[in-house]
N, C-alpha and C. Protein backbone atom coordinates (compact mmCIF):
# COMPACT_ATOMS: atom_id res chain seq x y z
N UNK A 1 -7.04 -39.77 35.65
CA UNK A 1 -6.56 -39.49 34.31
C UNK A 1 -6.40 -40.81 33.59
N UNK A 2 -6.87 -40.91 32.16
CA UNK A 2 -6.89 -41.97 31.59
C UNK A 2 -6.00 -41.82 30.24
N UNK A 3 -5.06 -42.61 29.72
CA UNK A 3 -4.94 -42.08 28.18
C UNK A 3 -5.64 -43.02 27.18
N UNK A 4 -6.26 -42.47 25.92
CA UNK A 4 -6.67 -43.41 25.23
C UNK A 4 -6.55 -42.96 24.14
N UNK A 5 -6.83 -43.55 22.67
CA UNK A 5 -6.43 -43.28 21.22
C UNK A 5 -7.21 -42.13 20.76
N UNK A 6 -6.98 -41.37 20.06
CA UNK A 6 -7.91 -40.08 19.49
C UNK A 6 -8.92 -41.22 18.42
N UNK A 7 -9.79 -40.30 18.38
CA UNK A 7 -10.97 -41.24 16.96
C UNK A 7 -11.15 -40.01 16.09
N UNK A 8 -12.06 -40.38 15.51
CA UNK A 8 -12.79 -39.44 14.37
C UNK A 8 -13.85 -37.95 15.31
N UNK A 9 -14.04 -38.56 16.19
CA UNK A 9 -14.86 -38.47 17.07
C UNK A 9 -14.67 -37.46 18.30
N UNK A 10 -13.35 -37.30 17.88
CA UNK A 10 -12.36 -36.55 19.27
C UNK A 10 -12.64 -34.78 18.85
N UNK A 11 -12.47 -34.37 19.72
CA UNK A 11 -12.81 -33.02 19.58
C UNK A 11 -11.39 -31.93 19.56
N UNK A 12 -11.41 -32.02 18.52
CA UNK A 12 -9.69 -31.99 18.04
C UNK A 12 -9.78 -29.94 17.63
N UNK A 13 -10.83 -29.21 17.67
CA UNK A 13 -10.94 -27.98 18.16
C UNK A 13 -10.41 -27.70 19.74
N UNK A 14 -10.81 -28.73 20.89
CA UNK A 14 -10.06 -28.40 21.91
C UNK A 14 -8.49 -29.22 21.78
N UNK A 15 -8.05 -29.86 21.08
CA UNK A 15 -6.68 -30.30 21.28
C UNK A 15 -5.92 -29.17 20.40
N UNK A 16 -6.47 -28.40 19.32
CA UNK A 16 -5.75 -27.59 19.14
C UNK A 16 -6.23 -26.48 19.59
N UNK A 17 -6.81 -26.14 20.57
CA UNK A 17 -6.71 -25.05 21.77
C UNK A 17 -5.98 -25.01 22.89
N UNK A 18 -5.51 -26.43 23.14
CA UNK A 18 -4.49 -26.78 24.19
C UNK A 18 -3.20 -26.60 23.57
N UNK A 19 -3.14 -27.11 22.18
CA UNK A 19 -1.55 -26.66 21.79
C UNK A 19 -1.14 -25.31 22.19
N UNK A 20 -2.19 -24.32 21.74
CA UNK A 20 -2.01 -23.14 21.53
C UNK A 20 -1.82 -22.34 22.96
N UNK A 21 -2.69 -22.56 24.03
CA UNK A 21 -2.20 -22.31 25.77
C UNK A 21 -0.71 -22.82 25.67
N UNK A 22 -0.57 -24.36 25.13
CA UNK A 22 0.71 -24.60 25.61
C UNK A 22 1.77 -23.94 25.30
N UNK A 23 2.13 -23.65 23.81
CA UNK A 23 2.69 -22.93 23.26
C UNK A 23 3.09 -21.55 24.23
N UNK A 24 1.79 -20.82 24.34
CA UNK A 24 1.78 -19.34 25.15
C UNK A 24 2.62 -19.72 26.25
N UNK A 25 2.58 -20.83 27.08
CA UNK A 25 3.24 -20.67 28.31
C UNK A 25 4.64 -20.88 28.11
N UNK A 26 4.84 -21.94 27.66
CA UNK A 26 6.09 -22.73 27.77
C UNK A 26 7.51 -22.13 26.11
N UNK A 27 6.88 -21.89 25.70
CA UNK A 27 7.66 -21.18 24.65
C UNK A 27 7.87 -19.60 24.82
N UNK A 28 7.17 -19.21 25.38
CA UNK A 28 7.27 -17.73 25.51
C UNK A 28 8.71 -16.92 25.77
N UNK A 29 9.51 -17.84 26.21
CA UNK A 29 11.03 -17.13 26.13
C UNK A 29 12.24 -17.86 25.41
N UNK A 30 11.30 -19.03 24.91
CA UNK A 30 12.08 -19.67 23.42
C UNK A 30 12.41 -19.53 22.21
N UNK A 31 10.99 -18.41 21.86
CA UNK A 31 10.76 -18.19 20.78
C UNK A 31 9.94 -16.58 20.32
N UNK A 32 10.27 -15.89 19.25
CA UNK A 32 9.78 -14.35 18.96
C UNK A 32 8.43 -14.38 19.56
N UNK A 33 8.46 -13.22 20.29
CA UNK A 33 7.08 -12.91 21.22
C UNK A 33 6.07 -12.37 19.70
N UNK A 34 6.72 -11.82 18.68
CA UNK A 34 5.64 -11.58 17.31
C UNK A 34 5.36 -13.16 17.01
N UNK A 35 6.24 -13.89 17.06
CA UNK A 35 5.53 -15.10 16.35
C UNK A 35 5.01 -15.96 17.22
N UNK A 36 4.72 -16.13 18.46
CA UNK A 36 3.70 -15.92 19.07
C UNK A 36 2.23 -15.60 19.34
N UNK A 37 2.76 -14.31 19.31
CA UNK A 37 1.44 -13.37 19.10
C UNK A 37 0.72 -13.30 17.39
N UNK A 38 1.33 -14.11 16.71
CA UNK A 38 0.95 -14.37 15.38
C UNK A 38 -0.22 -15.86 15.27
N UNK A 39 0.35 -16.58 16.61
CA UNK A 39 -0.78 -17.67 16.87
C UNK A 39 -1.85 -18.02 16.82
N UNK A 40 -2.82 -18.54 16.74
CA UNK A 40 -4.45 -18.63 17.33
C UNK A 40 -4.48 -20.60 17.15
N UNK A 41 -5.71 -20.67 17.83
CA UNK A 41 -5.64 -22.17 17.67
C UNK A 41 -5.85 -22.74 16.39
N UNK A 42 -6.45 -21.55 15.70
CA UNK A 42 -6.58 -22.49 13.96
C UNK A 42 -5.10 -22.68 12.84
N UNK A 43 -3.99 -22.58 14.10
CA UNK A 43 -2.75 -22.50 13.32
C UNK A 43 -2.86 -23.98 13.45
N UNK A 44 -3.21 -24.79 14.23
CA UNK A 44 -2.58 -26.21 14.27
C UNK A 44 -3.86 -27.31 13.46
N UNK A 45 -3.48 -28.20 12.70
CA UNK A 45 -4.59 -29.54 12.40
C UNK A 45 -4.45 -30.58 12.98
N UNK A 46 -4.85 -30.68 14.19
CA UNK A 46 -4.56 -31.86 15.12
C UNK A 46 -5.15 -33.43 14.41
N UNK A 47 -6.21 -33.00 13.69
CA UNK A 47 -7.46 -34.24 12.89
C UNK A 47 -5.98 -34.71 12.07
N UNK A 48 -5.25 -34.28 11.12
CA UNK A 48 -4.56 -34.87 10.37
C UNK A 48 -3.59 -35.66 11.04
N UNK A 49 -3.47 -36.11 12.11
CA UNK A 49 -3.15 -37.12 13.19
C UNK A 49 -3.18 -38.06 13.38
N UNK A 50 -4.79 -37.75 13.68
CA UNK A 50 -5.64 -38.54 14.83
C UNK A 50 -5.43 -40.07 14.20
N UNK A 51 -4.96 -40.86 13.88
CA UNK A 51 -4.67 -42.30 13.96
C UNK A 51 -3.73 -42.69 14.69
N UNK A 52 -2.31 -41.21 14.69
CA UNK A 52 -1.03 -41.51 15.64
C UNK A 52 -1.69 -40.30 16.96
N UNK A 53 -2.53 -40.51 17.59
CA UNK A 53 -2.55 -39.25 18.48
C UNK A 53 -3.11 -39.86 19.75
N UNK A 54 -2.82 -39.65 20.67
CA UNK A 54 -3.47 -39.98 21.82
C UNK A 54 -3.89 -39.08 22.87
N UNK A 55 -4.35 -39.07 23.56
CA UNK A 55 -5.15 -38.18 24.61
C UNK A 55 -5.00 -38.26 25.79
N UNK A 56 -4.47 -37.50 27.15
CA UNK A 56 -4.99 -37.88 28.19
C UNK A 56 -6.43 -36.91 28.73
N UNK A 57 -6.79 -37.86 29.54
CA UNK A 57 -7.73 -37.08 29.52
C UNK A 57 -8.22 -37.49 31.20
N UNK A 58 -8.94 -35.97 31.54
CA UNK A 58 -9.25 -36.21 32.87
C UNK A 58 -10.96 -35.69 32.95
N UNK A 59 -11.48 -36.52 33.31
CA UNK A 59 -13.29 -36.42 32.84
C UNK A 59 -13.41 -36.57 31.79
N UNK A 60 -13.66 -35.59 31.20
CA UNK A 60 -14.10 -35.30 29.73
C UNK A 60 -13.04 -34.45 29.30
N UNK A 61 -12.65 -34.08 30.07
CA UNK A 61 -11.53 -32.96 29.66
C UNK A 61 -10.00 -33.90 28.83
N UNK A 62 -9.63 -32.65 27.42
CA UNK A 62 -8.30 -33.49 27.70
C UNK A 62 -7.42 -32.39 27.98
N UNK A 63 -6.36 -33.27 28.96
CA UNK A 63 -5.38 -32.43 29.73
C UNK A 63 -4.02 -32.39 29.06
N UNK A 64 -4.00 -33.48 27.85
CA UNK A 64 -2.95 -34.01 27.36
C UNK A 64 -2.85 -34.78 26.33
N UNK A 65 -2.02 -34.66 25.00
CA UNK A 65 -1.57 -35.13 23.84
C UNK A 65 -0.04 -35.18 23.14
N UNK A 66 -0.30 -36.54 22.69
CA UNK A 66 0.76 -36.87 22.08
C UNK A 66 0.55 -37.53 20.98
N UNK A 67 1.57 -37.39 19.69
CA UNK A 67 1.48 -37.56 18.46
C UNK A 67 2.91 -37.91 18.21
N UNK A 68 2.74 -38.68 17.17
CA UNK A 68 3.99 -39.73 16.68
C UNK A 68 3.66 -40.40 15.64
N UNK A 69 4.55 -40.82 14.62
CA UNK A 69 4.24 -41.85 13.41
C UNK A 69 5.95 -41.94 12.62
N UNK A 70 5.53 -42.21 11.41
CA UNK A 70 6.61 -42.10 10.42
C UNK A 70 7.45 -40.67 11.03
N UNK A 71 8.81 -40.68 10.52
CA UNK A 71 9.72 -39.62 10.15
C UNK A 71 9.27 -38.58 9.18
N UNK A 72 9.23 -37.30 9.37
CA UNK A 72 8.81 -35.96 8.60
C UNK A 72 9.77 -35.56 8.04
N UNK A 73 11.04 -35.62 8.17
CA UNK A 73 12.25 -35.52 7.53
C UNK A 73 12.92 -36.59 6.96
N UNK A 74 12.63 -36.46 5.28
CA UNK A 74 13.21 -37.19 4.33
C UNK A 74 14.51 -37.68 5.03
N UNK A 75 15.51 -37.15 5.76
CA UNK A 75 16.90 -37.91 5.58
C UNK A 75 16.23 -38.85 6.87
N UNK A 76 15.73 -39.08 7.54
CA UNK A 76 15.37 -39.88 8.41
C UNK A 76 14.16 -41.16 7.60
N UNK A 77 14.24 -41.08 6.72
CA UNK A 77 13.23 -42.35 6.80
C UNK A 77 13.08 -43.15 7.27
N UNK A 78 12.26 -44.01 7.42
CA UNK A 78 12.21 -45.38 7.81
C UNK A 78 12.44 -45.71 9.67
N UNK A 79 12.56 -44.29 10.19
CA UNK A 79 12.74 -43.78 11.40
C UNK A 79 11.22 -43.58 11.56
N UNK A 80 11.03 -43.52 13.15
CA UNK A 80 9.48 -43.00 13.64
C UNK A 80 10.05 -41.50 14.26
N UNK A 81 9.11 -41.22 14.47
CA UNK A 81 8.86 -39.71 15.13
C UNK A 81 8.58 -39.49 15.68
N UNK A 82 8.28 -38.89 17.63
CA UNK A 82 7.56 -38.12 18.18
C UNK A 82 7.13 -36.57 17.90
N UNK A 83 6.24 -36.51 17.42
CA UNK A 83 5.43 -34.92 16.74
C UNK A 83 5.29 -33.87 17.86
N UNK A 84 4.38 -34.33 18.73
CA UNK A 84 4.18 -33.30 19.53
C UNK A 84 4.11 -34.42 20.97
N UNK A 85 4.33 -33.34 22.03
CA UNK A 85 4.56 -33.55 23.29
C UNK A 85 3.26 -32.90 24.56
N UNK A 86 2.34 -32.20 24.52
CA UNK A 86 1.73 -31.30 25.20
C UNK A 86 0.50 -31.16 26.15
N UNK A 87 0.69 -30.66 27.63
CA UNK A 87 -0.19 -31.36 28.70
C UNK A 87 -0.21 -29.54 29.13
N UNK A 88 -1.55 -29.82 29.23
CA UNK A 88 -2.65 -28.34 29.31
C UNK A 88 -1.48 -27.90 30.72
N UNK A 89 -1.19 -26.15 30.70
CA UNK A 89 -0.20 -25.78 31.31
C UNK A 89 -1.06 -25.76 33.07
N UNK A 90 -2.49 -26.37 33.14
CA UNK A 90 -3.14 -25.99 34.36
C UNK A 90 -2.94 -27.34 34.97
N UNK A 91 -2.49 -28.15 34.29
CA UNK A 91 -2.48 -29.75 34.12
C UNK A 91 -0.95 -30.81 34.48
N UNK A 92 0.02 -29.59 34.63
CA UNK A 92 1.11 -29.54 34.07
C UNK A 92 1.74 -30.17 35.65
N UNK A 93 3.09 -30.82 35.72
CA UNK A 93 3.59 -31.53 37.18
C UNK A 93 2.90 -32.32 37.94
N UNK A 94 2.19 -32.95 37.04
CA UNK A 94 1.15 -34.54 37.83
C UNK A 94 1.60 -35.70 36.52
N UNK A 95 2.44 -35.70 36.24
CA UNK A 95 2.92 -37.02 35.45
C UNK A 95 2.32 -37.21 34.64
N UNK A 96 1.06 -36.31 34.24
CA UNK A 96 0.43 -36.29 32.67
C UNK A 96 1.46 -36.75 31.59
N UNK A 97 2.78 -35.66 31.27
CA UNK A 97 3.45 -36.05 30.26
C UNK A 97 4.37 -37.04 30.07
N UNK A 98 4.87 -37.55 31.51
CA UNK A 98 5.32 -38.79 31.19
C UNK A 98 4.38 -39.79 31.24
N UNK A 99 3.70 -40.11 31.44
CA UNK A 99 2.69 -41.14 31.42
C UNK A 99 2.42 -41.05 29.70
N UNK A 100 1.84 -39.56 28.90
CA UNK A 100 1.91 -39.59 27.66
C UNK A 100 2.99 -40.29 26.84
N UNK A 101 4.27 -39.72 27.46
CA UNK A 101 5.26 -40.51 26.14
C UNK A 101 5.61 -41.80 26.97
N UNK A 102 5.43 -42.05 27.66
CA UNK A 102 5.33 -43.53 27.58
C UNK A 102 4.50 -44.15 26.80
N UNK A 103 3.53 -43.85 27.00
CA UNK A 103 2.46 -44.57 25.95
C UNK A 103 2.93 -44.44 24.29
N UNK A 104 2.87 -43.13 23.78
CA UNK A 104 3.25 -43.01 22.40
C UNK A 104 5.20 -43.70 22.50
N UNK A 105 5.82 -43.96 23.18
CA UNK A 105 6.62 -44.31 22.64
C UNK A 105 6.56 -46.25 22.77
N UNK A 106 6.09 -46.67 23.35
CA UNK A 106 5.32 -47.87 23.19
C UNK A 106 5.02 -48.21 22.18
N UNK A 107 4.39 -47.07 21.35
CA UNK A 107 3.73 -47.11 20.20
C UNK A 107 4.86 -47.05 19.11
N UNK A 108 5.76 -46.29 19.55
CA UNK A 108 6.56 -46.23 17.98
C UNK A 108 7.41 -47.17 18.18
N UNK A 109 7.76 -47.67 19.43
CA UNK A 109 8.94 -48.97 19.73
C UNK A 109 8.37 -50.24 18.64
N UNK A 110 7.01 -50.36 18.54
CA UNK A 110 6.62 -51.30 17.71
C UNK A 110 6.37 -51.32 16.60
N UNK A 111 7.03 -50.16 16.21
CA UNK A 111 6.90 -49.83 14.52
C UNK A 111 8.41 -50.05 14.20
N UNK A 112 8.94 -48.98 14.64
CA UNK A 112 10.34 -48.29 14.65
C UNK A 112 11.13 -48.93 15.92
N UNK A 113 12.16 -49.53 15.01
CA UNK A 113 13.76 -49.90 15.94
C UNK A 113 14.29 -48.57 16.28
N UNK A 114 14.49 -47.55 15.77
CA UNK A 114 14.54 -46.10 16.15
C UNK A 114 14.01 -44.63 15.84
N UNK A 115 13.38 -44.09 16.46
CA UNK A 115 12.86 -43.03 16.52
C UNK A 115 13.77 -41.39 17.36
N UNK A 116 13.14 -40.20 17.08
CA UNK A 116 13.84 -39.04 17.26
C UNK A 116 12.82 -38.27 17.48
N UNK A 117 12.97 -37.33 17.88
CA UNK A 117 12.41 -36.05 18.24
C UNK A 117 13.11 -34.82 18.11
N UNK A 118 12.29 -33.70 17.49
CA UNK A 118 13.01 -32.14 17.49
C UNK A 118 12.03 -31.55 18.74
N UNK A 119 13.58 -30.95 19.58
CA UNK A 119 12.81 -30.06 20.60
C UNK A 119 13.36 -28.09 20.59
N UNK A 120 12.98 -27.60 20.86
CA UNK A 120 13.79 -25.99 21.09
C UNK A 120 14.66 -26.48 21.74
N UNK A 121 15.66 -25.92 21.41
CA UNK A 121 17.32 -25.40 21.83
C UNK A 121 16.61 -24.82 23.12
N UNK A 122 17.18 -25.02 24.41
CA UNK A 122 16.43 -24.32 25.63
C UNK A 122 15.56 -24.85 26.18
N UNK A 123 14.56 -25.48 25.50
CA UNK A 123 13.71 -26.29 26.30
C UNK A 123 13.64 -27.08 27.31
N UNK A 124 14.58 -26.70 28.12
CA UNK A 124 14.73 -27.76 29.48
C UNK A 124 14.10 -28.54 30.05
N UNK A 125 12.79 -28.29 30.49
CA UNK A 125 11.97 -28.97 31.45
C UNK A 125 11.71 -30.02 30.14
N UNK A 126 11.19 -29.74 28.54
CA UNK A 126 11.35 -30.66 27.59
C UNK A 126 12.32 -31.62 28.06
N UNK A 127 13.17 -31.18 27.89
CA UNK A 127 15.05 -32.18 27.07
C UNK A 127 15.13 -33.05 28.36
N UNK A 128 14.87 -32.53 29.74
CA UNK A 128 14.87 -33.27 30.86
C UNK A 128 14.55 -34.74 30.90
N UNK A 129 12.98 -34.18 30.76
CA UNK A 129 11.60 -35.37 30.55
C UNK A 129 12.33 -36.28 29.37
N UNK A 130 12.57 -35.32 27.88
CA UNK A 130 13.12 -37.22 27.08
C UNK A 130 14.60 -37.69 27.64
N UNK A 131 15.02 -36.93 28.24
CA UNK A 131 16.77 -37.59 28.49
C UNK A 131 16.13 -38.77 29.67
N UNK A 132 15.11 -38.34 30.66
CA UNK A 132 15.22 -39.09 31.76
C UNK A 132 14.27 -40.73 30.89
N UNK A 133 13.34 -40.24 30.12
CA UNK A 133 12.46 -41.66 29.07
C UNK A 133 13.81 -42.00 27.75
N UNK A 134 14.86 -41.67 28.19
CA UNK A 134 16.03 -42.86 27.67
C UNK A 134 16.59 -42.07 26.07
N UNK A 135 16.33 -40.87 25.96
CA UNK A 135 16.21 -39.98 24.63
C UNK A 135 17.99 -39.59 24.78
N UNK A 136 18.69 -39.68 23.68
CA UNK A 136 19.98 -38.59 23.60
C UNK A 136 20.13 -37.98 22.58
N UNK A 137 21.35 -36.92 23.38
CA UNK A 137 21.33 -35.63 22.37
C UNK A 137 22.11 -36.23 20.99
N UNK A 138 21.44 -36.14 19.73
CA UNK A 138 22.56 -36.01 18.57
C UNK A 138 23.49 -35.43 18.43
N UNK A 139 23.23 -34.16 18.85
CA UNK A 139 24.28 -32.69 18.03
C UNK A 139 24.03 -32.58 16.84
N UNK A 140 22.97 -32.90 16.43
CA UNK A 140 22.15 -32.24 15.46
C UNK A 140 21.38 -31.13 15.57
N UNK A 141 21.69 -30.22 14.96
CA UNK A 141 20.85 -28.41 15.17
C UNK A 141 20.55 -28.36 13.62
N UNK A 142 19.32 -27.92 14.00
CA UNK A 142 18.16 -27.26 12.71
C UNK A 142 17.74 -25.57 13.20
N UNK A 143 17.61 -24.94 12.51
CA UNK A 143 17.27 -23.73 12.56
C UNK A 143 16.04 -24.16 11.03
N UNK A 144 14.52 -23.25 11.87
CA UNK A 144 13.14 -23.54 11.14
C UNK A 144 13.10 -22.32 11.07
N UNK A 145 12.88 -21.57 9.73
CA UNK A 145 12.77 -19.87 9.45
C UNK A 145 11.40 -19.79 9.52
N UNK A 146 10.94 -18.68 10.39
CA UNK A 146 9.34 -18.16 10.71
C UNK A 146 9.54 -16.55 10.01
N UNK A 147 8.58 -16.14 10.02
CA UNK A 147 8.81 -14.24 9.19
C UNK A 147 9.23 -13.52 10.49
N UNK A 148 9.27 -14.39 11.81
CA UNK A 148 9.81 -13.52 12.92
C UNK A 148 11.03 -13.65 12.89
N UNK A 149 12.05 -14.54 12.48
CA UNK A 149 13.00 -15.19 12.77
C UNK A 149 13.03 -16.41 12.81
N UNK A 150 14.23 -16.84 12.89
CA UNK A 150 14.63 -18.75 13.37
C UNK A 150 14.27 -19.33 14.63
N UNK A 151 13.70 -20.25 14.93
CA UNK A 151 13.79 -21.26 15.31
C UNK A 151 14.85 -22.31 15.84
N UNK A 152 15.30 -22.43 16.94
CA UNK A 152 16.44 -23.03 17.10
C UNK A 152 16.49 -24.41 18.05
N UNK A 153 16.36 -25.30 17.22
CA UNK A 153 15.99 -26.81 17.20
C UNK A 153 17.09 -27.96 17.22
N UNK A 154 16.80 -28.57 18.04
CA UNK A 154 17.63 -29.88 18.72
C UNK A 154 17.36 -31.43 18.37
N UNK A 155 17.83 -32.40 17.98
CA UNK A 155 17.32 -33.93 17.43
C UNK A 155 18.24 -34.74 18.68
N UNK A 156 17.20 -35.44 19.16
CA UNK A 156 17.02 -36.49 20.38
C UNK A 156 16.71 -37.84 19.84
N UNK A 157 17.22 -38.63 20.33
CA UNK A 157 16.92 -40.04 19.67
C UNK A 157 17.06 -41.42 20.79
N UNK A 158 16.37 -41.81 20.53
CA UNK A 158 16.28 -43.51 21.45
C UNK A 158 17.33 -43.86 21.11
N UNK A 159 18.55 -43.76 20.29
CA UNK A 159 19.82 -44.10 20.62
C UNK A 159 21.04 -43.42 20.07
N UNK A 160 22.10 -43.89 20.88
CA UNK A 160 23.13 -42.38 21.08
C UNK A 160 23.86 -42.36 19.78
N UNK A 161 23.67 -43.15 18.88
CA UNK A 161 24.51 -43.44 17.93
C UNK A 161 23.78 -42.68 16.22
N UNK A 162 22.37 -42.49 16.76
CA UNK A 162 21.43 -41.84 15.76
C UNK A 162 22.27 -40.82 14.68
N UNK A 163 21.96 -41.03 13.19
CA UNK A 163 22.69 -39.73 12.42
C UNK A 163 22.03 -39.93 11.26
């Protein structure tokens, strides 16, 4: 397994086919089984990224992505972001994803003095992985309205003092 930078070039139809497996597995008791089943892979634009996106990848295959840049939430400016987190669910307990955010957070350490992440409320095997790569909880809760219902969302940050 190798990780390397996404290009122009990357085949970003299968990275957002991997979101979308990932999603199915690992959210499935996080979040409305309609909004869910409301999914397909053309819900995600992985290309609008690809400068902050990286890949792991095993052959040709990728098994794994991560995305990060600027802050998406105005009250955070000037903050970096981890976007997405996600290692193909067949792929999944071989250190794919920490090996990923190591790398992307490498990446935002040299932008950003501090960065954050939103994960699901519940997401354990998530919240695990960033608590153990040095992440703490804010006690910040967001609720994201879908036509299924809310969303119930958590802010993690490279330091404990984040607000």
């Amino acid at each position: 397994m190798q990780i390397i930078a996404a290009t122009p070039q990357t085949d970003f139809a299968a990275v957002a086919d991997l979101y979308y497996r990932t999603w199915q597995v690992a959210y499935r008791k996080l979040v409305p089984k309609a909004y869910l089943d409301s999914l397909t892979p053309a819900t995600w634009h992985p290309e609008k990224r690809q400068q902050n996106t990286l890949l792991a990848m095993d052959g040709d295959q990728i098994v794994g992505v991560c995305s990060f840049g600027p802050a998406r939430l105005a009250a955070y400016r000037g903050h970096g972001e981890l976007y997405s987190l996600y290692v193909d669910p067949q792929s999944q307990h071989q250190g794919i994803g920490r090996a990923l955010l190591q790398a992307g957070l490498t990446r935002l350490a040299a932008q950003y003095a501090t960065y954050y992440l939103v994960v699901l409320t519940g997401n354990l095997p998530a919240i695990n992985l960033y608590k153990s790569a040095g992440f703490h909880a804010t006690g910040i809760k967001r609720e994201a309205p879908t036509p299924f219902g809310n969303l119930h969302e958590e802010i993690f940050a490279n330091t404990p003092d984040f607000k």
